[in-house]
PDB file of N, CA and C in Angstrom:
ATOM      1  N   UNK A   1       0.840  -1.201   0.000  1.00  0.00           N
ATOM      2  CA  UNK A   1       0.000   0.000   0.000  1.00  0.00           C
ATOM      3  C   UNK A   1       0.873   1.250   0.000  1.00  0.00           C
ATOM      4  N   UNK A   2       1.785   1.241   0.526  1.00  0.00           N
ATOM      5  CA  UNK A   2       2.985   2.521   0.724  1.00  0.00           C
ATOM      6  C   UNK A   2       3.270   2.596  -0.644  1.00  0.00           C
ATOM      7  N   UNK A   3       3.525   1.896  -1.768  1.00  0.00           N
ATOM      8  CA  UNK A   3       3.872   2.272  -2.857  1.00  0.00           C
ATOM      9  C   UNK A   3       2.954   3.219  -3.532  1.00  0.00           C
ATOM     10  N   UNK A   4       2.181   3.137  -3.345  1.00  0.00           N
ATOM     11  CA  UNK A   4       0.891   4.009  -3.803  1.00  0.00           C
ATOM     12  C   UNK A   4       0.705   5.882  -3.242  1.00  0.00           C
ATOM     13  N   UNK A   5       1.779   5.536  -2.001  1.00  0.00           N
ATOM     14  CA  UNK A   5       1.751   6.871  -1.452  1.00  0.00           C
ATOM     15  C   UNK A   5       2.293   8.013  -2.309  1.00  0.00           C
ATOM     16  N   UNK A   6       3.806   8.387  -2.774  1.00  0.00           N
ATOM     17  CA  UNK A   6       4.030   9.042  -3.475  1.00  0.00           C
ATOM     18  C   UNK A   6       3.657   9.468  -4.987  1.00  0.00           C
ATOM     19  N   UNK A   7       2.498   8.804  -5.137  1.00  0.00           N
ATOM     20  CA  UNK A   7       1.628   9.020  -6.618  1.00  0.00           C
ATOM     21  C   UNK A   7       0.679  10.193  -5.463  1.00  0.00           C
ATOM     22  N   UNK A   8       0.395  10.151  -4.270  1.00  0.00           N
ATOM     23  CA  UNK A   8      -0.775  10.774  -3.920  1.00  0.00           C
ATOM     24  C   UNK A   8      -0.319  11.860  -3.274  1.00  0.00           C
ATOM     25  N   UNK A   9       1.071  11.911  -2.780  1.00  0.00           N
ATOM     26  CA  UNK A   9       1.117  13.179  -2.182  1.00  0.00           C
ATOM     27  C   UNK A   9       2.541  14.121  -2.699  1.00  0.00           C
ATOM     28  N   UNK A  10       3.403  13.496  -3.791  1.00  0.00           N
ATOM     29  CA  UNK A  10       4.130  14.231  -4.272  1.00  0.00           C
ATOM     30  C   UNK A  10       3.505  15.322  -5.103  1.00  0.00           C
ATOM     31  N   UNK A  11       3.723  16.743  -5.269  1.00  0.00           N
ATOM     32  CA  UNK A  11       3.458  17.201  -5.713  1.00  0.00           C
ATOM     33  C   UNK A  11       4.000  17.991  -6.960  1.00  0.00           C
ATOM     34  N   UNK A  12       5.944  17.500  -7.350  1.00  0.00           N
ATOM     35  CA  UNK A  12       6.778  17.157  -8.518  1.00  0.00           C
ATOM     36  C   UNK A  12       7.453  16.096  -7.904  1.00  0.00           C
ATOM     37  N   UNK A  13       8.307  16.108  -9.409  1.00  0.00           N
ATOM     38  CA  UNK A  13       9.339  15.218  -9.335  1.00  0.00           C
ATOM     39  C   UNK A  13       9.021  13.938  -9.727  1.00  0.00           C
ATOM     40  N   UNK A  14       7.876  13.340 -10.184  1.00  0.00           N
ATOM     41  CA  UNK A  14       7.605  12.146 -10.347  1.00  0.00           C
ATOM     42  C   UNK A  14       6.641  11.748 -11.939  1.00  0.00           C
ATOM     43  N   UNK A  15       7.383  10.589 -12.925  1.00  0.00           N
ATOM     44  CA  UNK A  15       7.103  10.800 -13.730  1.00  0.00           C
ATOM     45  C   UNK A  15       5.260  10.602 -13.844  1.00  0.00           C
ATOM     46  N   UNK A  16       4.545  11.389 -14.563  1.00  0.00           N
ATOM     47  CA  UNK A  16       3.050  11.000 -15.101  1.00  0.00           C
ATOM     48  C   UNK A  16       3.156  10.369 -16.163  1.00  0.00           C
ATOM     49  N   UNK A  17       2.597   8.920 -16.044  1.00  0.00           N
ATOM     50  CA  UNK A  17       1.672   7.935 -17.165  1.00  0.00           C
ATOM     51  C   UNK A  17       1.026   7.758 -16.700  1.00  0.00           C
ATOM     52  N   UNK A  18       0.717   6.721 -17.632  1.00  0.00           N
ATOM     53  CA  UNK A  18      -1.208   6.101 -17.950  1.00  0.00           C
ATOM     54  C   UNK A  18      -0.285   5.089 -16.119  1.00  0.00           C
ATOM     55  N   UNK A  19       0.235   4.722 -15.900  1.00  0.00           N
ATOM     56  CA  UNK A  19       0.360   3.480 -15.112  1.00  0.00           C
ATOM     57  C   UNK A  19      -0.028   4.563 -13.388  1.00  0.00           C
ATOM     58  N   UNK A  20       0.487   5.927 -13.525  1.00  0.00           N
ATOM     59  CA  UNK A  20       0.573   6.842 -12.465  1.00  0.00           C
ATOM     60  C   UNK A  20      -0.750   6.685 -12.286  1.00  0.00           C
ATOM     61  N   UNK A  21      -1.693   7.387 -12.972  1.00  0.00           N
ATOM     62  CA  UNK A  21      -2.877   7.814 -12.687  1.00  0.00           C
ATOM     63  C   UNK A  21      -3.664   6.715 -12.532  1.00  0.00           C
ATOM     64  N   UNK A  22      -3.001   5.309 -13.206  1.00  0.00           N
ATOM     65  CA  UNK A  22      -4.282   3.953 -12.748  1.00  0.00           C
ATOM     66  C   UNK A  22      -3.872   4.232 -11.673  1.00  0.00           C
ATOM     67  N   UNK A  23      -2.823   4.097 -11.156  1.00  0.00           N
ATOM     68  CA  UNK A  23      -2.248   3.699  -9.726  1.00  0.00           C
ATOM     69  C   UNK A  23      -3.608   4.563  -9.019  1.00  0.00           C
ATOM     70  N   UNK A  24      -3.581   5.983  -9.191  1.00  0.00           N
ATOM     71  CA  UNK A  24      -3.958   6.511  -8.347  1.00  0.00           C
ATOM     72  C   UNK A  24      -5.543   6.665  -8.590  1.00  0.00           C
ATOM     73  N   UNK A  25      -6.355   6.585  -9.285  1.00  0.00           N
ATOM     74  CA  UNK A  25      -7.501   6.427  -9.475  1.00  0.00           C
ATOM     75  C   UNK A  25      -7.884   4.698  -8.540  1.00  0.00           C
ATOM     76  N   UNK A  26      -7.286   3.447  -8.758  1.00  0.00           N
ATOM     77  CA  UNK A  26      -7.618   2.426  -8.320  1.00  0.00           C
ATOM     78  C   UNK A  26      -7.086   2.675  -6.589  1.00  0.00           C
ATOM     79  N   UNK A  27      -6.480   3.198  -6.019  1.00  0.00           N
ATOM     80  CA  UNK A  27      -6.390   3.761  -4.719  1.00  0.00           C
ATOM     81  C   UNK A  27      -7.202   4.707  -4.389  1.00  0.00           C
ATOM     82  N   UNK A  28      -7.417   5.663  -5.014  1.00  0.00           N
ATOM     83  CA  UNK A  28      -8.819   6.087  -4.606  1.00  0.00           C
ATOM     84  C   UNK A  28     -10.176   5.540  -4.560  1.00  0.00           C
ATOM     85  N   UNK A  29     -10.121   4.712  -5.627  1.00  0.00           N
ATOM     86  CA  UNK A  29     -11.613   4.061  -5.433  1.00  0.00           C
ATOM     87  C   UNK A  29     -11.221   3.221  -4.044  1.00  0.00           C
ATOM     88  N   UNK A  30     -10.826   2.672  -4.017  1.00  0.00           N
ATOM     89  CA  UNK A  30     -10.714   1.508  -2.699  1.00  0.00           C
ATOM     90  C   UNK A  30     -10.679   2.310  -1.353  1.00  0.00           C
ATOM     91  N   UNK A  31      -9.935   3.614  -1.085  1.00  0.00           N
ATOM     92  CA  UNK A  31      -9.855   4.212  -0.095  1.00  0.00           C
ATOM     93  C   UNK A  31     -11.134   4.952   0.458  1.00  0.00           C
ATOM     94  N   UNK A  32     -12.139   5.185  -1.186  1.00  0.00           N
ATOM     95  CA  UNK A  32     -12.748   6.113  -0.625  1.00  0.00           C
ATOM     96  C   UNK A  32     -12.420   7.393  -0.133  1.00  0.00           C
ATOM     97  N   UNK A  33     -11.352   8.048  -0.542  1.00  0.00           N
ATOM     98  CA  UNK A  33     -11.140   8.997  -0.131  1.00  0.00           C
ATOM     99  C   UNK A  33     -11.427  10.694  -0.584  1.00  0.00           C
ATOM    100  N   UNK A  34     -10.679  11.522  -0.320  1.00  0.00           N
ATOM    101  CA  UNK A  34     -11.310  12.720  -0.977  1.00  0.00           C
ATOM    102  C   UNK A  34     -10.229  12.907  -2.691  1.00  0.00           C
ATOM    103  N   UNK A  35     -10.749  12.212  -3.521  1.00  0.00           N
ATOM    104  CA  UNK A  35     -10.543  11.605  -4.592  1.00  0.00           C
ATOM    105  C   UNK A  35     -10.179  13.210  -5.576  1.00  0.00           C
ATOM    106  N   UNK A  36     -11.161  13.754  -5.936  1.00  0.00           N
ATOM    107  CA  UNK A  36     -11.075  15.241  -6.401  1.00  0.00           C
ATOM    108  C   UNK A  36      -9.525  16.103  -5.711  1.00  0.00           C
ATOM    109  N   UNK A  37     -10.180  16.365  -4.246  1.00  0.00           N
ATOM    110  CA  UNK A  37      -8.435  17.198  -4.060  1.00  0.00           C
ATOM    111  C   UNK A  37      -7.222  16.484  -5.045  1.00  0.00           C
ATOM    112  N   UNK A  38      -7.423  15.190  -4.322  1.00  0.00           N
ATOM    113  CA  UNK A  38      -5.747  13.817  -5.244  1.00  0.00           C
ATOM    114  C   UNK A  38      -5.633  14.195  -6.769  1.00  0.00           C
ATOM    115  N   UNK A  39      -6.984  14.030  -7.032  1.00  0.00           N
ATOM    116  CA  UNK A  39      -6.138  14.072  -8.778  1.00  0.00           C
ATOM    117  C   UNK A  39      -6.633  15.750  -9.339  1.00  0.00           C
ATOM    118  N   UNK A  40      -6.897  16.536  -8.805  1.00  0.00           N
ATOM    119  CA  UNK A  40      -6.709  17.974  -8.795  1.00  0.00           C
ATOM    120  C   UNK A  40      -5.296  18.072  -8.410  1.00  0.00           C
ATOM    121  N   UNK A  41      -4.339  17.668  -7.490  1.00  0.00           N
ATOM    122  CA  UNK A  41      -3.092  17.450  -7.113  1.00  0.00           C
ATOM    123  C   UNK A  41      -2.308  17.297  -8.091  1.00  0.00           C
ATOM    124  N   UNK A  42      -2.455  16.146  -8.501  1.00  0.00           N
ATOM    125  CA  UNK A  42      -1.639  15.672  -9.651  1.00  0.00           C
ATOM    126  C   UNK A  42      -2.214  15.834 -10.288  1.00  0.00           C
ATOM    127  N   UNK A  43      -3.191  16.243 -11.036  1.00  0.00           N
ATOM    128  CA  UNK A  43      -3.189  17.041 -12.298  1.00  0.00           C
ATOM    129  C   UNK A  43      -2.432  17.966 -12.501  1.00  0.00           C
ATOM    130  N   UNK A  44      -2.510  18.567 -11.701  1.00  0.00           N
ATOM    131  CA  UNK A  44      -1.712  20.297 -11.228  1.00  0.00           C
ATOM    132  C   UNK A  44      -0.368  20.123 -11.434  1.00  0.00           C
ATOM    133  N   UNK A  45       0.321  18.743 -10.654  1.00  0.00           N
ATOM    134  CA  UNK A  45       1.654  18.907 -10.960  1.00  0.00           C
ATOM    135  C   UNK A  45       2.389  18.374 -11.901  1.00  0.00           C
ATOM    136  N   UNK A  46       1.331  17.685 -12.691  1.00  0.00           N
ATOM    137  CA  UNK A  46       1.704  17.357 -13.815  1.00  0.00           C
ATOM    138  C   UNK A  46       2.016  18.418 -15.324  1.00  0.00           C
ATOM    139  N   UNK A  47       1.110  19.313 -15.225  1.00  0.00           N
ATOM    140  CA  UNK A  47       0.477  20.548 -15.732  1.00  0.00           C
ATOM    141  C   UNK A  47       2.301  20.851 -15.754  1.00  0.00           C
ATOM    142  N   UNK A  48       2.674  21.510 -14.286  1.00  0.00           N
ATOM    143  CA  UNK A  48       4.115  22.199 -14.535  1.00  0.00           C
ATOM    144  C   UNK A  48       4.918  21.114 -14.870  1.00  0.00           C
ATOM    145  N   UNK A  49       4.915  19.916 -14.619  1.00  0.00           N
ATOM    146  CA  UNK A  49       6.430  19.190 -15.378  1.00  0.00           C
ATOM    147  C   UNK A  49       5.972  18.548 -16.716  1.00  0.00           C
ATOM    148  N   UNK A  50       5.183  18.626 -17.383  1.00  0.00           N
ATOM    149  CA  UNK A  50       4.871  17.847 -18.694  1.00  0.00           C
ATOM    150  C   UNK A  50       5.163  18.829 -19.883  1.00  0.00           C
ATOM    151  N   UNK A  51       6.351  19.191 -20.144  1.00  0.00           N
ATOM    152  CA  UNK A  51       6.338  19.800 -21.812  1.00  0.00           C
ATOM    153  C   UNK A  51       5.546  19.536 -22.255  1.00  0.00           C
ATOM    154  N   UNK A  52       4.900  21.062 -22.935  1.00  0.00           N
ATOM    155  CA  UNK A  52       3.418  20.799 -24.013  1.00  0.00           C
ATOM    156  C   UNK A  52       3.921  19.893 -25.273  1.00  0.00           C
ATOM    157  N   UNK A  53       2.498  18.801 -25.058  1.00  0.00           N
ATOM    158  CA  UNK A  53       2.595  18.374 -26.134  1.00  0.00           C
ATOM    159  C   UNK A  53       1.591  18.008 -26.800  1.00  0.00           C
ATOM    160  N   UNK A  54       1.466  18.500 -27.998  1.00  0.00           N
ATOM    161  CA  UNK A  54      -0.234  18.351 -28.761  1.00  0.00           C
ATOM    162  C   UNK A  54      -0.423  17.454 -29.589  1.00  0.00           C
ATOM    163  N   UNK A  55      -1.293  16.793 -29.118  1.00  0.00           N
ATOM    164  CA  UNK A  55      -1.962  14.883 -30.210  1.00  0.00           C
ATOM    165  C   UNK A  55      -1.532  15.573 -31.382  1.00  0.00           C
ATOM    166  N   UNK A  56      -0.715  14.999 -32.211  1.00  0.00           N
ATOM    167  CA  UNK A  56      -0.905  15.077 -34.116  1.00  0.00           C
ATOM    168  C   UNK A  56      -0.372  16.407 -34.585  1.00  0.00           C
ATOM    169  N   UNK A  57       0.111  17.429 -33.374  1.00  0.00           N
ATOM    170  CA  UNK A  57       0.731  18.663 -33.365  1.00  0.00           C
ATOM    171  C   UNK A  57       2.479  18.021 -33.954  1.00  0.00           C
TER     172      UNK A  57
END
């Protein structure tokens, strides 16, 4: 379960994929928790470390 922690409360430094956000969507469902703040979180900090990059751009 600890592995799951730093997908939920880092806020850089950690890469975003598709494997990040299962992680953290399937920990939220199970926790029940306040799900919105988490991936408002990491959305956010993904936002500043992800060079824009546009589908087919």
């Amino acid at each position: 379960l600890s592995d799951y922690v730093p997908f939920l409360t880092s806020k850089s430094g950690f890469p975003i994929n598709a494997e990040t956000w299962k992680s953290m969507f399937d920990f939220c469902l199970k926790q029940n928790s306040d799900c919105k703040k988490q991936i408002t979180d990491l959305y956010e900090s993904s936002q500043e470390n992800v060079i824009s990059k546009k589908p087919g751009g």
